[in-house]
C-alpha atoms as a PDB file:
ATOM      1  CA  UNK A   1      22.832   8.761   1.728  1.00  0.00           C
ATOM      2  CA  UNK A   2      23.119  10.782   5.212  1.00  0.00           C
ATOM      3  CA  UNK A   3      21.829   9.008   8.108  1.00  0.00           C
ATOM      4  CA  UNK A   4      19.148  11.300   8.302  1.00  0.00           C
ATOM      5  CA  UNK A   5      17.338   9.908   4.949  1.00  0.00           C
ATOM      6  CA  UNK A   6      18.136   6.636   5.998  1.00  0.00           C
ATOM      7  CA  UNK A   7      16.176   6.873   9.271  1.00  0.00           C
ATOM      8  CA  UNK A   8      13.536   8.099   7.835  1.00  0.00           C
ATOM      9  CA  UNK A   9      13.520   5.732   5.161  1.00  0.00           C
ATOM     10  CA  UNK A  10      13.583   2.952   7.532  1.00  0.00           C
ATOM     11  CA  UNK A  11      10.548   4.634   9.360  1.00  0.00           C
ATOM     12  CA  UNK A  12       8.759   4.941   6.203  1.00  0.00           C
ATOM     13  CA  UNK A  13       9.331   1.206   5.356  1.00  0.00           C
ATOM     14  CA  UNK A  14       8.314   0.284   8.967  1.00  0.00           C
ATOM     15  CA  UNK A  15       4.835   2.020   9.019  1.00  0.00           C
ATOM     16  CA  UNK A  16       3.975   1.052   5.612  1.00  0.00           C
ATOM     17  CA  UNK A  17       4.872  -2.731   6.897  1.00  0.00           C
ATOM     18  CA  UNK A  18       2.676  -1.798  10.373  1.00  0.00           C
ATOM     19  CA  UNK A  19      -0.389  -0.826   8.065  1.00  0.00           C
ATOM     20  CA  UNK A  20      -0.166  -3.537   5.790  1.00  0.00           C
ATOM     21  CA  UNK A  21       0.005  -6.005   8.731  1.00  0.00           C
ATOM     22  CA  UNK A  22      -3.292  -3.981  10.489  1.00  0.00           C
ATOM     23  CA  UNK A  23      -4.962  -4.523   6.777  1.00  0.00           C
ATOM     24  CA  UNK A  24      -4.389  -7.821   6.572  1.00  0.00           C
ATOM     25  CA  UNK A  25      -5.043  -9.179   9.551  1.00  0.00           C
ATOM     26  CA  UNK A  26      -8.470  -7.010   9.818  1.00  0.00           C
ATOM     27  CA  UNK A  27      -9.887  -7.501   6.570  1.00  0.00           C
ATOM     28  CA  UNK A  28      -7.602  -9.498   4.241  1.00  0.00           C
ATOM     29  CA  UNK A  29      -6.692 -12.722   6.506  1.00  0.00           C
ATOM     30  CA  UNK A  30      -8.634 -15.851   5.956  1.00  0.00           C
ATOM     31  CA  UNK A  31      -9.479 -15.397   9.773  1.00  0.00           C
ATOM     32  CA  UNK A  32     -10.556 -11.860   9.296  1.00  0.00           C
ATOM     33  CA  UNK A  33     -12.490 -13.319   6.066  1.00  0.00           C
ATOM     34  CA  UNK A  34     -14.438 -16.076   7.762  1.00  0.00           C
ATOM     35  CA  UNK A  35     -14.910 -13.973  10.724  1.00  0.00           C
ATOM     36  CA  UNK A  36     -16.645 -11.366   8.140  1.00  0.00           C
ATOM     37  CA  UNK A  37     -18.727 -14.052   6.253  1.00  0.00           C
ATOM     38  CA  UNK A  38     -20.490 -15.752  10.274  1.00  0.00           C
ATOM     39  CA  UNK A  39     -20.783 -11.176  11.466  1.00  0.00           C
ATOM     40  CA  UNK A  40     -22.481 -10.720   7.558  1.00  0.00           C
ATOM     41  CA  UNK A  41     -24.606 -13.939   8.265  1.00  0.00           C
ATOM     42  CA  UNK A  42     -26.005 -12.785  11.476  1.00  0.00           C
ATOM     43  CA  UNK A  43     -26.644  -9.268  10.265  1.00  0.00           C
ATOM     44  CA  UNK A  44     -28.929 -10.655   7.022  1.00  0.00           C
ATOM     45  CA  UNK A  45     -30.619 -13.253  10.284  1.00  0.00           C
ATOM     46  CA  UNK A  46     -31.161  -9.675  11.981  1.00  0.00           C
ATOM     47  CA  UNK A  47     -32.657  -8.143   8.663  1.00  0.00           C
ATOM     48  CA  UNK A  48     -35.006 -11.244   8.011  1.00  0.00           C
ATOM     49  CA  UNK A  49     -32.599 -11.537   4.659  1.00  0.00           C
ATOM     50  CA  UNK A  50     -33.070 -15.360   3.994  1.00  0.00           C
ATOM     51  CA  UNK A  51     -31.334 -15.007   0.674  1.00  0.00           C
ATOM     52  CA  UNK A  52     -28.142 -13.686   1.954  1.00  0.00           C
ATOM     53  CA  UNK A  53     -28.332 -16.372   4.673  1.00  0.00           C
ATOM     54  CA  UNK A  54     -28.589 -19.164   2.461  1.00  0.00           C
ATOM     55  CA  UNK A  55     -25.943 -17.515   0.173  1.00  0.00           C
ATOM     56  CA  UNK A  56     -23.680 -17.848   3.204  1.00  0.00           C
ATOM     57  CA  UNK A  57     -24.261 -21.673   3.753  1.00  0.00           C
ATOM     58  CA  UNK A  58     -23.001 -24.075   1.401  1.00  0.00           C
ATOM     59  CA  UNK A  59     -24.667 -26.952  -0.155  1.00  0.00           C
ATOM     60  CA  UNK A  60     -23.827 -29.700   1.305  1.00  0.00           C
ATOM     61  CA  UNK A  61     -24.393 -27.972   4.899  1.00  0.00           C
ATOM     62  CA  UNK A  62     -25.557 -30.264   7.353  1.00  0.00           C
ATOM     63  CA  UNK A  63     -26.587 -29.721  11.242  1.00  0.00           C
ATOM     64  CA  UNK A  64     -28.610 -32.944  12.208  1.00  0.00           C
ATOM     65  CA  UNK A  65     -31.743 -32.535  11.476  1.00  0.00           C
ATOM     66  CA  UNK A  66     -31.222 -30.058   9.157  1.00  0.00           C
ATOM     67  CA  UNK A  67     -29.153 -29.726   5.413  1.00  0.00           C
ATOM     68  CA  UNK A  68     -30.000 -26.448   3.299  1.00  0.00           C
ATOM     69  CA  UNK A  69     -33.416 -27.422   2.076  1.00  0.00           C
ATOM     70  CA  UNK A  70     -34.983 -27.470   5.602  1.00  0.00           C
ATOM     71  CA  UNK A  71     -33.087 -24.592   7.125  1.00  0.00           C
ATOM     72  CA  UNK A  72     -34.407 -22.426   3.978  1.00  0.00           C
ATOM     73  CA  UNK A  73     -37.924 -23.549   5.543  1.00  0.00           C
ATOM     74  CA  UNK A  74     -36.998 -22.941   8.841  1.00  0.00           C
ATOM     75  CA  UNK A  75     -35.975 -19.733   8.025  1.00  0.00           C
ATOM     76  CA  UNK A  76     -39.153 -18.609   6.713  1.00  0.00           C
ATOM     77  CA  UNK A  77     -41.524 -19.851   9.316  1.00  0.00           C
ATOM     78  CA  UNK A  78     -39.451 -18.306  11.919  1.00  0.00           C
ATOM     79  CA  UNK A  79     -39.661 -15.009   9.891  1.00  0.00           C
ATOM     80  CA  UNK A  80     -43.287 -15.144  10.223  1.00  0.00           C
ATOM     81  CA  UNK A  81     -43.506 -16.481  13.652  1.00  0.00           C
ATOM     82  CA  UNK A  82     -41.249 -13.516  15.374  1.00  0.00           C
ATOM     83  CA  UNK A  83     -41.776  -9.498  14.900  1.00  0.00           C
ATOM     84  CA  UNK A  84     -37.700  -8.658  16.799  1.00  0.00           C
ATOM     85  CA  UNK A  85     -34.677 -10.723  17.278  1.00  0.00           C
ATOM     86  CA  UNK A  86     -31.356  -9.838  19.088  1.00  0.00           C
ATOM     87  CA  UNK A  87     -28.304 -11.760  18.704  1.00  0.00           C
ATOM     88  CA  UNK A  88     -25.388 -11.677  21.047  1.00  0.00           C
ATOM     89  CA  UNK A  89     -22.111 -12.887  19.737  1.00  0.00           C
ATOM     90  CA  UNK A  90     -19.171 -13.446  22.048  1.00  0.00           C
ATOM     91  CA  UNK A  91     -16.131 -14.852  22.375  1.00  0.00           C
ATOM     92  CA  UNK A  92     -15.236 -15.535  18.847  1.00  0.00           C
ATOM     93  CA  UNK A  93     -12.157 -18.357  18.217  1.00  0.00           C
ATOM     94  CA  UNK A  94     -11.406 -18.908  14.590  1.00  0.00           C
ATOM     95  CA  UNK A  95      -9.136 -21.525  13.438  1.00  0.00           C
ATOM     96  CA  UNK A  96      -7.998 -21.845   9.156  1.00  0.00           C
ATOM     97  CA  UNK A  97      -6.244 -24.555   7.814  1.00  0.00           C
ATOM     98  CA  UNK A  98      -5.714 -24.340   4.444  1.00  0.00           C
ATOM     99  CA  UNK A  99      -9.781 -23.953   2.798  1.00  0.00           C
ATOM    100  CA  UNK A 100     -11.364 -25.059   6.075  1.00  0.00           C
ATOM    101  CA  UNK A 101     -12.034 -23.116   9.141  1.00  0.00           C
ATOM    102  CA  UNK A 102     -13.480 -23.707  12.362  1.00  0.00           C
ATOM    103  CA  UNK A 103     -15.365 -20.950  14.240  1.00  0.00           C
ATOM    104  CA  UNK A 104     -16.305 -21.374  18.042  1.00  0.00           C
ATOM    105  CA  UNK A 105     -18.337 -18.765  19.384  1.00  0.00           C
ATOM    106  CA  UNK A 106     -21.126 -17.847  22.266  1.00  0.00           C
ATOM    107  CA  UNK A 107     -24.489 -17.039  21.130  1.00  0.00           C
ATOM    108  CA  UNK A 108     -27.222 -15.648  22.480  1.00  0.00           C
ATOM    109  CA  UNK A 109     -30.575 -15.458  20.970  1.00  0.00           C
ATOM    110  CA  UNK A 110     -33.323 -13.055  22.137  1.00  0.00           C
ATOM    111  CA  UNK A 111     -36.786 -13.062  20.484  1.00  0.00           C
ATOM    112  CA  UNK A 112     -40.181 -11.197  20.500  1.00  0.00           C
ATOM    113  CA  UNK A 113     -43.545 -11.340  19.297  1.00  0.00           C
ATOM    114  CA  UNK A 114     -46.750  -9.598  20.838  1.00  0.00           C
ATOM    115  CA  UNK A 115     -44.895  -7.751  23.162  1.00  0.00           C
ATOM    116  CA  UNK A 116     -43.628 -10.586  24.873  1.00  0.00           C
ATOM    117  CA  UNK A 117     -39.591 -11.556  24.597  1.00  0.00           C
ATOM    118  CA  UNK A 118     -37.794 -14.897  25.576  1.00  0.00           C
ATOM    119  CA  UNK A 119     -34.498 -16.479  24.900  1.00  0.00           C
ATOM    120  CA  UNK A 120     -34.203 -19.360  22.420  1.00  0.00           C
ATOM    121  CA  UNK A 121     -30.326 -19.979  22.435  1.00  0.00           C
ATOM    122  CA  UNK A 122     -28.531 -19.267  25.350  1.00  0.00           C
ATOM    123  CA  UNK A 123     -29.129 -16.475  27.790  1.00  0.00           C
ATOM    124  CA  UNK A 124     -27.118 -13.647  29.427  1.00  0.00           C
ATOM    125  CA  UNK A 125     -24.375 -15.020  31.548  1.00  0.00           C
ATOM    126  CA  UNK A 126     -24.612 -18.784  30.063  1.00  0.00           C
ATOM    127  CA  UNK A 127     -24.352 -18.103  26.478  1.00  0.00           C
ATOM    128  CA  UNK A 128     -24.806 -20.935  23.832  1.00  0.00           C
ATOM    129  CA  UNK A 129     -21.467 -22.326  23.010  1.00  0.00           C
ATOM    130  CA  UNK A 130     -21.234 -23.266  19.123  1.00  0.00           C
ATOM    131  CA  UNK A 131     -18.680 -24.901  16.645  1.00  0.00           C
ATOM    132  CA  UNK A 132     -19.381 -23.878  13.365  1.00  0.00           C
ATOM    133  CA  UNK A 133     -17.814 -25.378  10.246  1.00  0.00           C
ATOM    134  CA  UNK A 134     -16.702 -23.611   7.273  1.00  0.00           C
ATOM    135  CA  UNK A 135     -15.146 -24.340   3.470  1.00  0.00           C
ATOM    136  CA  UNK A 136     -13.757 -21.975   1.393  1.00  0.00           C
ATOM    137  CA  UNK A 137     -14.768 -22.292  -2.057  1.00  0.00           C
ATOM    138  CA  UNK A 138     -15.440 -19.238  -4.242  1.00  0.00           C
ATOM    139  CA  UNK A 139     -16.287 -17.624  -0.924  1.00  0.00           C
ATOM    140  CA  UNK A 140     -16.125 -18.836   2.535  1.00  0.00           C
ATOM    141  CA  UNK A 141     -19.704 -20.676   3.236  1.00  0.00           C
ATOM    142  CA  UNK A 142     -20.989 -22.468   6.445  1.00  0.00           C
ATOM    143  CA  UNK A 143     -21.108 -26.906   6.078  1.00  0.00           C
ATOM    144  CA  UNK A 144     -22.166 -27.441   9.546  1.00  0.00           C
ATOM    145  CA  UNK A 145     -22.827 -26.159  12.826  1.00  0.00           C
ATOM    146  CA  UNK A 146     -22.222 -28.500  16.199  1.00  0.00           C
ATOM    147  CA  UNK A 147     -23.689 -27.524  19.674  1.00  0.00           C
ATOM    148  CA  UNK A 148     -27.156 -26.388  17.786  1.00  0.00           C
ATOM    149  CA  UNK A 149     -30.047 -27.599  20.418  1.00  0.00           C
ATOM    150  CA  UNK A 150     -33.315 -27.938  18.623  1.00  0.00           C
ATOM    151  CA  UNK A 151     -36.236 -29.217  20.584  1.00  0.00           C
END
């Protein structure tokens, strides 16, 4: 083989390795994945899709005071209760080990209802800082979310 084809090969083999590396760690990695599942979540919180939402939280989820049950309630009412919501996420940290994963992340939570808007997590600047806890079990799913003030 002439050193020509044998650069080239060795090109070929080294972009096909770059791609597969940008493919796996943006859409195949378990990071990539449970980054997907919290960005997926918050898109169905920003559509008022309750069933995706609770499709994304596992059953034995638990954020004092609330497991699954009462966050499927909470969900509704604050359907009702607001007409817009904006959600800023920022400064996303995930850590996997093994079928758990730990996602740290600043939100920020805008609302509005009869023309009127306020914040009710965080606010520009001084967003809220949040742990949350996931499994992976057929999918990746949410168990529990730490730093969650509810008044």
């Amino acid at each position: 083989m002439a050193l020509k084809n044998k650069i080239i090969l060795a090109a070929t083999v080294l972009v096909a390795f770059i791609i597969f590396a940008i493919i796996y760690n943006g859409w195949l990695s378990p990071k990539a994945r449970v980054k997907s599942t919290v960005e997926q979540t918050t898109k169905a919180f920003l559509t008022k899709n309750q069933a995706l939402i609770l499709d994304n939280i596992a059953s034995d989820f638990y954020c004092d005071p609330f497991d699954k049950p009462k966050v499927d309630t909470s969900l509704t009412l604050f359907f009702r209760e607001f007409e817009k919501t904006k959600v800023v996420l920022d400064d996303q940290r995930v850590y996997v080990k093994g079928n758990e994963a730990i996602d740290t992340i600043g939100v920020i939570v805008l609302v509005g209802r009869g023309g009127e808007q306020g914040f009710i997590l965080g606010s520009f600047g001084n967003p809220a800082r949040l742990t949350l806890k996931l499994k992976k079990r057929k999918k990746w799913q949410i168990t529990g979310v730490e730093g969650l003030k509810i008044y």
